[in-house]
Protein backbone atom coordinates (compact mmCIF):
# COMPACT_ATOMS: atom_id res chain seq x y z
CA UNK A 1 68.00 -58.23 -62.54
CA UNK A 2 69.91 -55.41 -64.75
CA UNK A 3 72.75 -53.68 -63.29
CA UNK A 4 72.55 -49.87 -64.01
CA UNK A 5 75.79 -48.32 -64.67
CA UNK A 6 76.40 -45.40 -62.06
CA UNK A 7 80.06 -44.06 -63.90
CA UNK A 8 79.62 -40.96 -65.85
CA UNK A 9 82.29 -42.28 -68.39
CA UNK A 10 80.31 -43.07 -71.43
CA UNK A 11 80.27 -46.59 -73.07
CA UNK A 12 82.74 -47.38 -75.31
CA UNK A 13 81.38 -45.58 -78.83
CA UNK A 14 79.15 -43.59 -77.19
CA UNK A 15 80.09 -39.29 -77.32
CA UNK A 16 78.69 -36.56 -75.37
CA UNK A 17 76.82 -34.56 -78.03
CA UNK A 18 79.22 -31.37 -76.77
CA UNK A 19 82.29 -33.31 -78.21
CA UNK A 20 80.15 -34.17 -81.65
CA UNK A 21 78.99 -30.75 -81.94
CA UNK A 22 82.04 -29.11 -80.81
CA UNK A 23 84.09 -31.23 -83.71
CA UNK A 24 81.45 -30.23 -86.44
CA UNK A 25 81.44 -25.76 -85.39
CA UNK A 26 84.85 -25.77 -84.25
CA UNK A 27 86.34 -25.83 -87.68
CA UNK A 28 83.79 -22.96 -89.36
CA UNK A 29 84.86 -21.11 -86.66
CA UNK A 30 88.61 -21.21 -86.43
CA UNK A 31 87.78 -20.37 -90.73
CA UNK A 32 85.69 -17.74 -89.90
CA UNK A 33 86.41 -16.51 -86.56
CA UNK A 34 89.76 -17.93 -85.57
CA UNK A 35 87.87 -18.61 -82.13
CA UNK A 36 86.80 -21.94 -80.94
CA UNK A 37 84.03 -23.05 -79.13
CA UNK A 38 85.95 -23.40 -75.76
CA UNK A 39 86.96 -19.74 -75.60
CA UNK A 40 83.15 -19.14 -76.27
CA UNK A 41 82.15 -21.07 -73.61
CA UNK A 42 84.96 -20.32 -71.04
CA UNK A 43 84.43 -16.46 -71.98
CA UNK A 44 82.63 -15.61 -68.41
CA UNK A 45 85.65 -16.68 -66.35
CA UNK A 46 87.78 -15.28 -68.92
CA UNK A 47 86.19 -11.90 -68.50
CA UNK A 48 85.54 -11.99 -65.41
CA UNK A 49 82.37 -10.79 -63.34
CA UNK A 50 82.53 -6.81 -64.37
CA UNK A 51 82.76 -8.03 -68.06
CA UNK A 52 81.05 -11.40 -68.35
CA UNK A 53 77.47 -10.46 -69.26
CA UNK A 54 78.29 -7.14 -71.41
CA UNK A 55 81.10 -8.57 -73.83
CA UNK A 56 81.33 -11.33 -76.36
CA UNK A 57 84.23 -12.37 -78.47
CA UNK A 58 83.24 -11.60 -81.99
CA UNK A 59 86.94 -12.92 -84.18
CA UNK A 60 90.35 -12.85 -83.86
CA UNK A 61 91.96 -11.43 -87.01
CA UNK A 62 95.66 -13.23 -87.35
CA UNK A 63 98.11 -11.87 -89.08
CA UNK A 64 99.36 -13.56 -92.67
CA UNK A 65 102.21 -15.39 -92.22
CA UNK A 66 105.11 -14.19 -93.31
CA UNK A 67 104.18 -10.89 -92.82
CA UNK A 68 106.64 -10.04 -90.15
CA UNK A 69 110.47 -9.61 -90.56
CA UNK A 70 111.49 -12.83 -89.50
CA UNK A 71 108.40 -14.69 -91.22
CA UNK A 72 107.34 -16.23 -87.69
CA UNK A 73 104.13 -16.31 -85.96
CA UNK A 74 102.36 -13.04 -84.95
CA UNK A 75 99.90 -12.73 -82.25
CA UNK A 76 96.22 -11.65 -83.47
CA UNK A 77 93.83 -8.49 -82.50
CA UNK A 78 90.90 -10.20 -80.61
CA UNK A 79 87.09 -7.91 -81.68
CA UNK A 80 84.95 -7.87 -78.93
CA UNK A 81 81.08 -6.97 -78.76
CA UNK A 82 80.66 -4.78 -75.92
CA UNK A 83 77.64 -2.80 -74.62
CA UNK A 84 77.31 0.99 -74.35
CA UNK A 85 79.42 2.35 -72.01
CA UNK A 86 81.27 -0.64 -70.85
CA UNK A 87 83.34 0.07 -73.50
CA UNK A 88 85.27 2.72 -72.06
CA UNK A 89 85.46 0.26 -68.96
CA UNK A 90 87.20 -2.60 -71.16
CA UNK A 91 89.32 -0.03 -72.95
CA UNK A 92 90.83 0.23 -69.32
CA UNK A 93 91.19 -3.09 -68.67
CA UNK A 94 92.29 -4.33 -71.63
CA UNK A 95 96.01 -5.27 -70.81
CA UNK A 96 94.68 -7.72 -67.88
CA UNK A 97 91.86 -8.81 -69.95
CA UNK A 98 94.81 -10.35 -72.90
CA UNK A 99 97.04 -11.19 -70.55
CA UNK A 100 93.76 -13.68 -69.15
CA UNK A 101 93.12 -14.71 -72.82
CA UNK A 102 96.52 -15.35 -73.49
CA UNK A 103 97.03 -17.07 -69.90
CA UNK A 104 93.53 -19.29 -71.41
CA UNK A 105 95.27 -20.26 -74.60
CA UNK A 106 98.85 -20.86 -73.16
CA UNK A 107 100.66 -18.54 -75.51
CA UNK A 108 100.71 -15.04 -76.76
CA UNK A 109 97.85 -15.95 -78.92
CA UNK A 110 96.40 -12.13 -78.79
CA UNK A 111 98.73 -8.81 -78.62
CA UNK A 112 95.31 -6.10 -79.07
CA UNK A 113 91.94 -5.90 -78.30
CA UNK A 114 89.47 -4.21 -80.91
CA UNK A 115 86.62 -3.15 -79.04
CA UNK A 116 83.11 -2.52 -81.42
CA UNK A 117 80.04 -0.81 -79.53
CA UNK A 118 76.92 -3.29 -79.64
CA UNK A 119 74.17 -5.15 -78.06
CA UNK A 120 75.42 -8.05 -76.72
CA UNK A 121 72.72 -10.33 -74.89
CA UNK A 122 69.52 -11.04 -77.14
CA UNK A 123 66.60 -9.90 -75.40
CA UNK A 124 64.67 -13.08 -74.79
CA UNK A 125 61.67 -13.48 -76.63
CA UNK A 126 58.56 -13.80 -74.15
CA UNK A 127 55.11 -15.23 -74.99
CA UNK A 128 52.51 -13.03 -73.45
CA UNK A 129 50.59 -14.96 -70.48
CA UNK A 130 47.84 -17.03 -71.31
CA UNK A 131 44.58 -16.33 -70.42
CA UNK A 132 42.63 -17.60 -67.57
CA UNK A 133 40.89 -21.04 -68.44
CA UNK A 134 37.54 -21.36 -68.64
CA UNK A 135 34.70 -23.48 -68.78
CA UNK A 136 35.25 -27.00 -69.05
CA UNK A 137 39.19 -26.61 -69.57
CA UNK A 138 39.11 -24.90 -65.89
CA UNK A 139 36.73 -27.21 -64.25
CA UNK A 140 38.81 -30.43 -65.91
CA UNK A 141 42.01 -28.65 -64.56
CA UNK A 142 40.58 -28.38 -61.11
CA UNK A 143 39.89 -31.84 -60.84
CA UNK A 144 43.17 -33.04 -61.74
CA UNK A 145 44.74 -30.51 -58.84
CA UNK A 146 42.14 -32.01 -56.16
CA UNK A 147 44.44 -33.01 -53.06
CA UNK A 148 47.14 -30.67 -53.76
CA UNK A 149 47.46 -29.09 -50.58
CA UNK A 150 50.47 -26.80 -51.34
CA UNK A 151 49.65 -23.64 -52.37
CA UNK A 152 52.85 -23.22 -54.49
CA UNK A 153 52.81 -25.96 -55.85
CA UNK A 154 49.27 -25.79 -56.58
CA UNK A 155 49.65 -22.09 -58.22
CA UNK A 156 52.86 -23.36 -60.07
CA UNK A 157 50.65 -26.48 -61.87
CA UNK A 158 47.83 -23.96 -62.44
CA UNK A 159 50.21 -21.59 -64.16
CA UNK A 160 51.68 -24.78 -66.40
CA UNK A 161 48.17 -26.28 -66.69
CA UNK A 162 46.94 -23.24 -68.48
CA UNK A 163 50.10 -22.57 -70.71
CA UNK A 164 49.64 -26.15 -71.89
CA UNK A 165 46.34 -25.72 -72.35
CA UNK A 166 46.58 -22.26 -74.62
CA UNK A 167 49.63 -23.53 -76.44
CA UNK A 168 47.52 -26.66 -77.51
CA UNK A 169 44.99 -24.15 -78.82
CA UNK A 170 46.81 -22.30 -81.18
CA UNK A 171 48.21 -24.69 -83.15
């Protein structure tokens, strides 16, 4: 009999496909960006609940080195998308909000906050609802749901049964 392994440390070679794909985008975005991947995805807490779902860091723009009078590193201006007028909200809040990024990266990465006006969450893109089945589809679908006594459940596997069903047809 085969032992399962219950750890969640992965086998030796094996990689969590975050860490793969995190080592392939982090690069063209510190080139591009000068943001990583875990400032994207630790960008809710950063922000907080009031700003969370209405802002997204776009870039941070560094400065050139050796730039400044003593030729040293220079803290960068962080853009961030944010909605309508939220902006005026974040403009407010700004000093906290750097002091939180800079608290995230563990140095005075960021010493200003650009703030560009934009839609920030993508407006999922809904299929219309499939039509009722009917026919033989219906009657076959029926059968299959004989015994379910739960009406939930039962209207929940109706609902899939018929989205299967209508995706399979328009392919």
């Amino acid at each position: 009999m085969s032992e399962y392994r219950l750890s969640k440390m992965p086998r030796r070679g094996e990689k969590q496909i975050s860490e793969l794909t995190n080592g392939i985008i982090d690069p063209v975005l510190a080139k591009r960006a000068g943001i990583n991947t875990a400032l994207l995805g630790s960008w809710d807490e950063i922000a907080g609940e009031d700003f969370a779902e209405c802002t997204r860091p776009e870039k941070i723009a560094w400065a050139k080195r050796g730039s400044g009078e003593d030729g040293g590193y220079q803290p960068g201006v962080l853009t961030i998308a944010c909605e309508g007028a939220r902006a005026l909200f974040l403009t407010h809040a700004q000093g906290e909000l750097i002091q939180r990024i800079n608290g995230f990266f563990g140095f005075h990465a960021v010493s200003q906050i650009r703030i560009v006006q934009k839609p920030v969450s993508i407006a999922s893109k809904r299929s219309r609802k499939p039509p009722p089945l009917k026919g033989e589809a219906a009657r076959k679908l029926d059968d299959m749901m004989d015994g379910i006594e739960d009406d939930k459940l039962r209207a929940a596997l109706q609902r899939l049964g018929t989205a299967m069903v209508w995706k399979r047809g328009k392919r």
